[in-house]
C-alpha atoms as a PDB file:
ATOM      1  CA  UNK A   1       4.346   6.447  -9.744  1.00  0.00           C
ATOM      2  CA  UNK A   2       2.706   3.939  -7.973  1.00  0.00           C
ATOM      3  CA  UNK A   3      -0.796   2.208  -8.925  1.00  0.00           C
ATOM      4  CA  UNK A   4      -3.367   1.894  -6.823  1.00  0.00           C
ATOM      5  CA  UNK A   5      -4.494  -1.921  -5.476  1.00  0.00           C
ATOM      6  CA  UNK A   6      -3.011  -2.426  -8.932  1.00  0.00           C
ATOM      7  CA  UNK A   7      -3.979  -1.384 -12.115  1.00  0.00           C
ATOM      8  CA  UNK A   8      -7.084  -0.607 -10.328  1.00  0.00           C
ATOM      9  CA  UNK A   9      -8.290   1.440 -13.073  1.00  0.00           C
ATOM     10  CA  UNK A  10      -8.240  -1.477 -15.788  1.00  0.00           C
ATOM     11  CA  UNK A  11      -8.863  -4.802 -14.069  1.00  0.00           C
ATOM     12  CA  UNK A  12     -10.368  -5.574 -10.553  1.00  0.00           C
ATOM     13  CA  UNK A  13      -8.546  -3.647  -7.712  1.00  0.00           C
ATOM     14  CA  UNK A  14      -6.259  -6.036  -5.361  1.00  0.00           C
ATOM     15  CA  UNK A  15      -6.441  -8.854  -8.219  1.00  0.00           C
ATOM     16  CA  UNK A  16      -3.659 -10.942 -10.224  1.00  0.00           C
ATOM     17  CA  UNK A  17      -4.627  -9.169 -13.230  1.00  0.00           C
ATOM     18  CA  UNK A  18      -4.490  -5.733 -12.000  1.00  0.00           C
ATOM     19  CA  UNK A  19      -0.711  -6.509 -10.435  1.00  0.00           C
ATOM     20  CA  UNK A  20       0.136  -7.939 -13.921  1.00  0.00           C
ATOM     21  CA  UNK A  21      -1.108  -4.960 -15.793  1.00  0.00           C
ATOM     22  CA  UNK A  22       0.348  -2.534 -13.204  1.00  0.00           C
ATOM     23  CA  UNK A  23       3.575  -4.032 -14.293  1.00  0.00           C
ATOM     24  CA  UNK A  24       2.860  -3.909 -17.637  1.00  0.00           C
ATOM     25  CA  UNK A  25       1.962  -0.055 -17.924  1.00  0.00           C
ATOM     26  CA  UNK A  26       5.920   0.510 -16.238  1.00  0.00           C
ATOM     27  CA  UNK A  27       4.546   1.342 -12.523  1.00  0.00           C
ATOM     28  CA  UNK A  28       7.423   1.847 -10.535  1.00  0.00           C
ATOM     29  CA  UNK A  29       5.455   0.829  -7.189  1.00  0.00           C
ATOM     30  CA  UNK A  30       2.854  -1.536  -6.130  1.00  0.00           C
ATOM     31  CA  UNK A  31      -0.190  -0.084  -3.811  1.00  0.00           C
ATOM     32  CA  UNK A  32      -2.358  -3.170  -2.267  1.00  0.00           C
ATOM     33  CA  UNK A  33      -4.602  -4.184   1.191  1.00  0.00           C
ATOM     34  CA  UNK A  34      -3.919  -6.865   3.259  1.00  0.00           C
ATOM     35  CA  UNK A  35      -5.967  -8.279   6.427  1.00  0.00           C
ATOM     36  CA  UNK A  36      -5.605 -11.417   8.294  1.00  0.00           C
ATOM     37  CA  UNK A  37      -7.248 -14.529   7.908  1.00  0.00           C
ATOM     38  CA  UNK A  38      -8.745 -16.268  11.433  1.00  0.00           C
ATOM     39  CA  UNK A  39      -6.039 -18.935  11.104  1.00  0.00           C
ATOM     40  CA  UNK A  40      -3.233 -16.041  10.623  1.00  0.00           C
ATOM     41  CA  UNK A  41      -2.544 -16.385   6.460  1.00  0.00           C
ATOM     42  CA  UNK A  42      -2.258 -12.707   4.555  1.00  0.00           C
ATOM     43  CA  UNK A  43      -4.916 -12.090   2.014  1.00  0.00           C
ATOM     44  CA  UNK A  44      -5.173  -8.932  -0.018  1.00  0.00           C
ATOM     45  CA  UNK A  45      -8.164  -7.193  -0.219  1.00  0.00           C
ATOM     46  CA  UNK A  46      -9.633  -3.958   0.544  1.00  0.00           C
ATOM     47  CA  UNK A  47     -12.605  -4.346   2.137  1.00  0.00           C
ATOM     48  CA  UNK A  48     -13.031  -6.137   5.580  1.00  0.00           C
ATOM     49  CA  UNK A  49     -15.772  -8.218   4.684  1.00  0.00           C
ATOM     50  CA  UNK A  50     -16.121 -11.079   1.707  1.00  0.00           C
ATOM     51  CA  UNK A  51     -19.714 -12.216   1.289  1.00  0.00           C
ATOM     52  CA  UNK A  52     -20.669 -10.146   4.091  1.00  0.00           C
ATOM     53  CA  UNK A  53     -18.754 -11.820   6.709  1.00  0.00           C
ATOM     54  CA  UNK A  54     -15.134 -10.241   8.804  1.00  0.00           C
ATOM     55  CA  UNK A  55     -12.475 -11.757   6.391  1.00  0.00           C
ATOM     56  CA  UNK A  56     -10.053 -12.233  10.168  1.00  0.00           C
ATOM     57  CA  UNK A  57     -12.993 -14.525  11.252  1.00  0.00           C
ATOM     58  CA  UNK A  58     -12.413 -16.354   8.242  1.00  0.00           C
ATOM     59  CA  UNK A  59     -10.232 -19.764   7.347  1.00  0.00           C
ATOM     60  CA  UNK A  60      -7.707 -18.881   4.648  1.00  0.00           C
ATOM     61  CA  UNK A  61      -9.166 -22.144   2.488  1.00  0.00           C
ATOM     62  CA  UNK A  62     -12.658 -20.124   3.497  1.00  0.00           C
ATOM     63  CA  UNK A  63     -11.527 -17.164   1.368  1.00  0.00           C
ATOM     64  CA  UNK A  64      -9.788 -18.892  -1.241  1.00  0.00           C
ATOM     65  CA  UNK A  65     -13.120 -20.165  -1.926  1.00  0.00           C
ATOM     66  CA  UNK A  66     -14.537 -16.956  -3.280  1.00  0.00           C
ATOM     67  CA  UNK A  67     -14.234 -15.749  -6.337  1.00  0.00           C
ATOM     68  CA  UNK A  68     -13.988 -11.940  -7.243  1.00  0.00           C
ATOM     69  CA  UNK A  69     -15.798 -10.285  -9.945  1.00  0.00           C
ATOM     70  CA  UNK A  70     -13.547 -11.107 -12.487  1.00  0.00           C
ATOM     71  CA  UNK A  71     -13.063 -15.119 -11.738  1.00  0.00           C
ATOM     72  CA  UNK A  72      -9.909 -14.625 -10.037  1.00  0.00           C
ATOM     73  CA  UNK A  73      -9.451 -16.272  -6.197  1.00  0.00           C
ATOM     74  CA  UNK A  74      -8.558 -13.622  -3.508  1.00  0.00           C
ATOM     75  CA  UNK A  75      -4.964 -13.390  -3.626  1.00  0.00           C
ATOM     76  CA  UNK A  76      -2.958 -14.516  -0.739  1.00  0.00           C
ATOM     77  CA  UNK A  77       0.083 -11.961  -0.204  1.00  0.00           C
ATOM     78  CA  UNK A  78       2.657 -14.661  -1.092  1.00  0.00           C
ATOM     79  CA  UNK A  79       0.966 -14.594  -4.525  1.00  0.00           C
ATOM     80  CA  UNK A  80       0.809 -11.191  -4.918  1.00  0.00           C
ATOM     81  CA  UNK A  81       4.189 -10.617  -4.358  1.00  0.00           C
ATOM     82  CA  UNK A  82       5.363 -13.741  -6.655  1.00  0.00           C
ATOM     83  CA  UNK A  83       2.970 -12.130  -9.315  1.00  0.00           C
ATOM     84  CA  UNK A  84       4.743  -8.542  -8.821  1.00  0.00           C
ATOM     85  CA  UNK A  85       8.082  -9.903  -8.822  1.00  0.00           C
ATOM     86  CA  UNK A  86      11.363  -7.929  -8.406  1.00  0.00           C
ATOM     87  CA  UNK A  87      10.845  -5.250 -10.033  1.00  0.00           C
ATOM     88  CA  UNK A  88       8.280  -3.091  -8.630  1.00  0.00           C
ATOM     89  CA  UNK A  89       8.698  -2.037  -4.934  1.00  0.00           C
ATOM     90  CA  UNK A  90       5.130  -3.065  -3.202  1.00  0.00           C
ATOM     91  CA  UNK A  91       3.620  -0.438  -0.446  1.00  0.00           C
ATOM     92  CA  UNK A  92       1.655  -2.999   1.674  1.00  0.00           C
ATOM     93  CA  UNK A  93      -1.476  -0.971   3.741  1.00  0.00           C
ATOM     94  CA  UNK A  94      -2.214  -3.366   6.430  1.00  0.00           C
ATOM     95  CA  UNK A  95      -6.192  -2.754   7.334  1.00  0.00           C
ATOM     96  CA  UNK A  96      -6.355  -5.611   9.582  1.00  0.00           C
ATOM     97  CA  UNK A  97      -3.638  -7.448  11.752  1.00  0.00           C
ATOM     98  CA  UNK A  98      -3.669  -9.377  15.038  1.00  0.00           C
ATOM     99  CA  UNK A  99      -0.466  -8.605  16.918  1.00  0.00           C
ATOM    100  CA  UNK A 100      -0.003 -12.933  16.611  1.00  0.00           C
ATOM    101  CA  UNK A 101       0.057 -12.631  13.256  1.00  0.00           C
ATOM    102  CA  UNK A 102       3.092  -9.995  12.429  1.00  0.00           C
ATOM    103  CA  UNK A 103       5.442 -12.686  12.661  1.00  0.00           C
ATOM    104  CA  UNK A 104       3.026 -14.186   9.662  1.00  0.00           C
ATOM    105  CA  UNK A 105       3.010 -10.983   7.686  1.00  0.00           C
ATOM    106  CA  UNK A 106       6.557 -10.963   7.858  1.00  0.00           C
ATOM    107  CA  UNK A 107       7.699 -14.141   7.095  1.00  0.00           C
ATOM    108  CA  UNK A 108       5.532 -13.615   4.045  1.00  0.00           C
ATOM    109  CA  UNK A 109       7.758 -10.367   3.363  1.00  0.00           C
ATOM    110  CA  UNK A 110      11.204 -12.318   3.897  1.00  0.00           C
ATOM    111  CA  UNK A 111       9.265 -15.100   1.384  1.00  0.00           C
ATOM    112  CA  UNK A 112       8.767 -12.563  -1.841  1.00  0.00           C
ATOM    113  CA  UNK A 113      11.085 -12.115  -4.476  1.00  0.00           C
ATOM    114  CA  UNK A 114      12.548  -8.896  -3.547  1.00  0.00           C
ATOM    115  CA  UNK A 115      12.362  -8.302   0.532  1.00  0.00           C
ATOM    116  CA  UNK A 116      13.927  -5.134   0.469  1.00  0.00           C
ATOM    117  CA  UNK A 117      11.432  -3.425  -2.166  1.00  0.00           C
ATOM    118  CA  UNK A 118       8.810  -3.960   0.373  1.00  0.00           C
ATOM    119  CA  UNK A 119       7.414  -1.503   3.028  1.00  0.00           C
ATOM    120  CA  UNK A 120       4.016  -1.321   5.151  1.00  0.00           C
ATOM    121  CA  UNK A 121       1.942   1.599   6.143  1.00  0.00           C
ATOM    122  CA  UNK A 122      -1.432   2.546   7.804  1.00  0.00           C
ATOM    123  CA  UNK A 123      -4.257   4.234   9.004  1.00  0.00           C
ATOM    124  CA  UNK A 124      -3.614   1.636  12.307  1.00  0.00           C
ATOM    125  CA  UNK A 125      -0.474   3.021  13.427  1.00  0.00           C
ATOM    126  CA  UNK A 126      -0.248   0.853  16.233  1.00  0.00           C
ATOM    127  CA  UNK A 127       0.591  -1.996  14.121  1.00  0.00           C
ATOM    128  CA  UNK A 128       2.744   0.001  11.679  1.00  0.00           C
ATOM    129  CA  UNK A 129       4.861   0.783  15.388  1.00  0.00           C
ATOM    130  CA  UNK A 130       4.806  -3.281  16.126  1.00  0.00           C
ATOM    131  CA  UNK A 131       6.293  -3.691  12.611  1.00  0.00           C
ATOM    132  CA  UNK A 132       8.388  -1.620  12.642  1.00  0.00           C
ATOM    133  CA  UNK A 133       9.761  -2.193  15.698  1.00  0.00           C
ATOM    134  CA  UNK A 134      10.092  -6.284  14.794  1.00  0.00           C
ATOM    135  CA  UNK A 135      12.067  -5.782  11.792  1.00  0.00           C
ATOM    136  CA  UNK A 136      14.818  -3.565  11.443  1.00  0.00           C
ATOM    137  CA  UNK A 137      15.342  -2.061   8.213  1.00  0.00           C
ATOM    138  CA  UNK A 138      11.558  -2.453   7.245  1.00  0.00           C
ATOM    139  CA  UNK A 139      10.428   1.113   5.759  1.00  0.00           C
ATOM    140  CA  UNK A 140       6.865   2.462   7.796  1.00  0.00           C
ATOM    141  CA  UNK A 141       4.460   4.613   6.645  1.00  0.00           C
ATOM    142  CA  UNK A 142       1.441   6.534   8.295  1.00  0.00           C
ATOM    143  CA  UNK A 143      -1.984   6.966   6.133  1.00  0.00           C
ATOM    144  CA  UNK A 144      -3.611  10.413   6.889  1.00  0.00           C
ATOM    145  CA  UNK A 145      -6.690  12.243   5.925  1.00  0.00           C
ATOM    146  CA  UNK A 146      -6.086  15.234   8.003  1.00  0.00           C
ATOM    147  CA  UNK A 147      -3.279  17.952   8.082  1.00  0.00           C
ATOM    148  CA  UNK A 148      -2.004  17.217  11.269  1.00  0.00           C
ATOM    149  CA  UNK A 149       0.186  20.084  13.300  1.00  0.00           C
ATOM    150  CA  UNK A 150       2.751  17.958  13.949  1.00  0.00           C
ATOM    151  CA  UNK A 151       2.692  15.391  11.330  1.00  0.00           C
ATOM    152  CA  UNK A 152       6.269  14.966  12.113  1.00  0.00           C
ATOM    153  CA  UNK A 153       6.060  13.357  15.616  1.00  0.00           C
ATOM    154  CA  UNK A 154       3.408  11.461  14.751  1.00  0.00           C
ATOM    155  CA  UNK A 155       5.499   9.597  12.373  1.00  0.00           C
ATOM    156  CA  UNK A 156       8.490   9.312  14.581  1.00  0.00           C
ATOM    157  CA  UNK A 157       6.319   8.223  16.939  1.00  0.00           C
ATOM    158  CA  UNK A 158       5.713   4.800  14.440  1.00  0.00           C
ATOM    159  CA  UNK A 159       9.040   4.698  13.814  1.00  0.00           C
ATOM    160  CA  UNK A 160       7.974   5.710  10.350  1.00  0.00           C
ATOM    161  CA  UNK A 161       9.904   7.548   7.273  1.00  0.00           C
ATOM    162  CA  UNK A 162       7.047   7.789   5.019  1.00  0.00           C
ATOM    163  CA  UNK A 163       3.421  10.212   4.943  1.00  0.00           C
ATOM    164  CA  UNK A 164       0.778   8.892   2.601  1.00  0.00           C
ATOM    165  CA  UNK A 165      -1.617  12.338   2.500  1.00  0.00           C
ATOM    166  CA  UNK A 166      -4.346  12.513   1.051  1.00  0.00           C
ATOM    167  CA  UNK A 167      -4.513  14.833  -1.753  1.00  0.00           C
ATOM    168  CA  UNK A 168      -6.338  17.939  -1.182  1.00  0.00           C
ATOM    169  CA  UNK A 169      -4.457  18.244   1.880  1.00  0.00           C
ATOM    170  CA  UNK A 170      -1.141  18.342   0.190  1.00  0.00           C
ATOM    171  CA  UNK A 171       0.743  21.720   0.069  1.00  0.00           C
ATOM    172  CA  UNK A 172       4.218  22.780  -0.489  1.00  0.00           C
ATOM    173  CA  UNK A 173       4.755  23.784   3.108  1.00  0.00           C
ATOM    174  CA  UNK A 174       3.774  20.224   4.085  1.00  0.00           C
ATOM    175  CA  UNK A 175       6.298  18.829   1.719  1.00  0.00           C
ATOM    176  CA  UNK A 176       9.014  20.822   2.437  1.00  0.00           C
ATOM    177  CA  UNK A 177       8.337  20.358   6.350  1.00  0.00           C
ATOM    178  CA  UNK A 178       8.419  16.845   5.720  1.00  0.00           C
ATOM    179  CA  UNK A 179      12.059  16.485   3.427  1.00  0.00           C
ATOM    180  CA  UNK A 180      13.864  18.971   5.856  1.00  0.00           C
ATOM    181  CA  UNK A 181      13.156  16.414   8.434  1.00  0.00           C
ATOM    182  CA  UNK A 182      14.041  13.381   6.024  1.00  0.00           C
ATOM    183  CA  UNK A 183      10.336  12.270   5.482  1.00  0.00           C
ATOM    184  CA  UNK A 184       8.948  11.496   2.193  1.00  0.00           C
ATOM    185  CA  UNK A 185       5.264  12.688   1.075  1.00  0.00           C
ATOM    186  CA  UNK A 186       3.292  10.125  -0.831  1.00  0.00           C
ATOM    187  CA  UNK A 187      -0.112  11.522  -2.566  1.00  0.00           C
ATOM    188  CA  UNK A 188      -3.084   9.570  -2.808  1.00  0.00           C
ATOM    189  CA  UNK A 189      -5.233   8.878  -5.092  1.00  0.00           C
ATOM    190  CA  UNK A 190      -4.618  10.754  -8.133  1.00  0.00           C
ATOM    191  CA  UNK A 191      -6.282  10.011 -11.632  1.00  0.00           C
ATOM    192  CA  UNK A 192      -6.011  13.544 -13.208  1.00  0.00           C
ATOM    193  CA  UNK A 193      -2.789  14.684 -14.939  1.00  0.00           C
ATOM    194  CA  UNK A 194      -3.037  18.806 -14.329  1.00  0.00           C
ATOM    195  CA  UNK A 195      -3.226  17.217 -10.297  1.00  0.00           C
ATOM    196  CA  UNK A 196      -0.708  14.978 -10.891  1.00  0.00           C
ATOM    197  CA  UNK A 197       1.718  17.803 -12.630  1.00  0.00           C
ATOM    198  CA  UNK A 198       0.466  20.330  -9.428  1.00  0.00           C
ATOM    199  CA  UNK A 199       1.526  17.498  -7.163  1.00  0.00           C
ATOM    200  CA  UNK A 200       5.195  16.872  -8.413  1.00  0.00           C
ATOM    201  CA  UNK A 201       5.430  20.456  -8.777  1.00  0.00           C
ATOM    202  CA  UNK A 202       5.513  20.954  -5.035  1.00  0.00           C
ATOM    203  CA  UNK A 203       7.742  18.066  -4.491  1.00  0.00           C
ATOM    204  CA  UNK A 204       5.553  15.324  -3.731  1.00  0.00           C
ATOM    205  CA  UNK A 205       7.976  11.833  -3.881  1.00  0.00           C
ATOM    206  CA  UNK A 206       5.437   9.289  -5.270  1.00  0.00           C
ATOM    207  CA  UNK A 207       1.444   9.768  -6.687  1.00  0.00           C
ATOM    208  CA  UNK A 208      -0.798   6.686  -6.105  1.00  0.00           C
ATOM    209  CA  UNK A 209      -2.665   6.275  -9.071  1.00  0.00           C
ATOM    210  CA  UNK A 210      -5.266   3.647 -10.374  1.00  0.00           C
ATOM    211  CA  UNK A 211      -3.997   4.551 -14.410  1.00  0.00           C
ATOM    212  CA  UNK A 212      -0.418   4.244 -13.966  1.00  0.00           C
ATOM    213  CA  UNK A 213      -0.297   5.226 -17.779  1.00  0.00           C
ATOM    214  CA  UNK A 214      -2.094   7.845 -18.037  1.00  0.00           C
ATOM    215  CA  UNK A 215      -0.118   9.315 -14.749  1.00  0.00           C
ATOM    216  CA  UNK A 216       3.119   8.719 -16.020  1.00  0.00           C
ATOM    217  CA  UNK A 217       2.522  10.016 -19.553  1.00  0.00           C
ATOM    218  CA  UNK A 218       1.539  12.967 -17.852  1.00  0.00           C
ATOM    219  CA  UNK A 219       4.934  13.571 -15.348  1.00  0.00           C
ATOM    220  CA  UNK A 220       7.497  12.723 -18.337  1.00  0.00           C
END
């Protein structure tokens, strides 16, 4: 079970407090947004704009500056992760990365408290391939909201072991395509438990969730 930008459905998505409070309500994963400041620091956020201006044109001290809705800075990656701790493996959707800056997003991987609980996925899957590709080891996922005909070269393609579907798309044969091939099919974004139960009833192998709670009350 893994929340959504956090505890997205109880504090401010991509925020401290929704990390903290994903931690609290026993996720087992970590969902959150990254792009890449103009001077090549990792902030996490979803959209790509902050006050109305591209957050990668942007000085990191420039973004620290704002404030979010609920008085919290935007969180740098390195904080996020030190928030998250050990714990919790972290799924890390890069929206925006400039190929000088991998070696930026990665040192800030190597940095966290658990390196090996950490992988990276998509809807860019050139940069999930450059990733990939630079770090050995480091688990790749591609983001789709399609049902491809060959999902399964696409994602060998990356270099990647891991298919974050969207939810209506989801079907048994898609999940058992995927594990006789030694993928694994993550479902997003799920906030109802009769989905939720549908989901792990085909064989799905994580739900992305913004009520952690609610979704794992509902798959005990």
């Amino acid at each position: 079970m893994i929340a959504h930008r956090g505890a997205s459905g109880y504090e401010h998505e991509n925020s401290l407090a929704a990390f903290r409070a994903a931690v609290r309500l026993g996720a087992d994963g970590i969902e959150l947004d990254v792009h890449d400041t103009a001077d090549g620091v990792l902030v996490v956020h979803h959209d790509p704009l902050l006050d109305g201006q591209p957050i990668r044109e942007l000085s990191a001290a420039e973004v620290s500056g704002v404030r979010l809705p609920n008085g919290e800075p935007v969180p740098t990656l390195a904080a996020a992760l030190r928030t998250i701790g050990p714990d919790c493996r972290v799924f890390v959707e890069v929206k925006t990365l400039a190929p000088e800056h991998d070696a930026a997003l990665l040192a800030a991987l190597d940095a966290g408290p658990a390196p090996s609980n950490y992988h990276v996925h998509g809807f860019d899957h050139r940069v999930v391939r450059r990733l990939t590709a630079q770090r050995r080891g480091l688990v790749g996922g591609v983001l789709s909201t399609s049902y491809p005909l060959d999902p399964w070269r696409q994602l060998s393609d990356v270099g990647a072991q891991e298919l974050w579907q969207e939810t209506p798309l989801i079907d048994r044969a898609l999940v058992d395509g995927a594990h006789e091939r030694g993928f694994l099919v993550y479902a997003w974004t799920v906030d109802h438990a009769a989905r939720a139960r549908e989901l792990a009833a085909v064989g799905v192998d994580g739900v992305c969730t913004n009520r952690p709670d609610l979704i794992r009350e509902a798959l005990v």
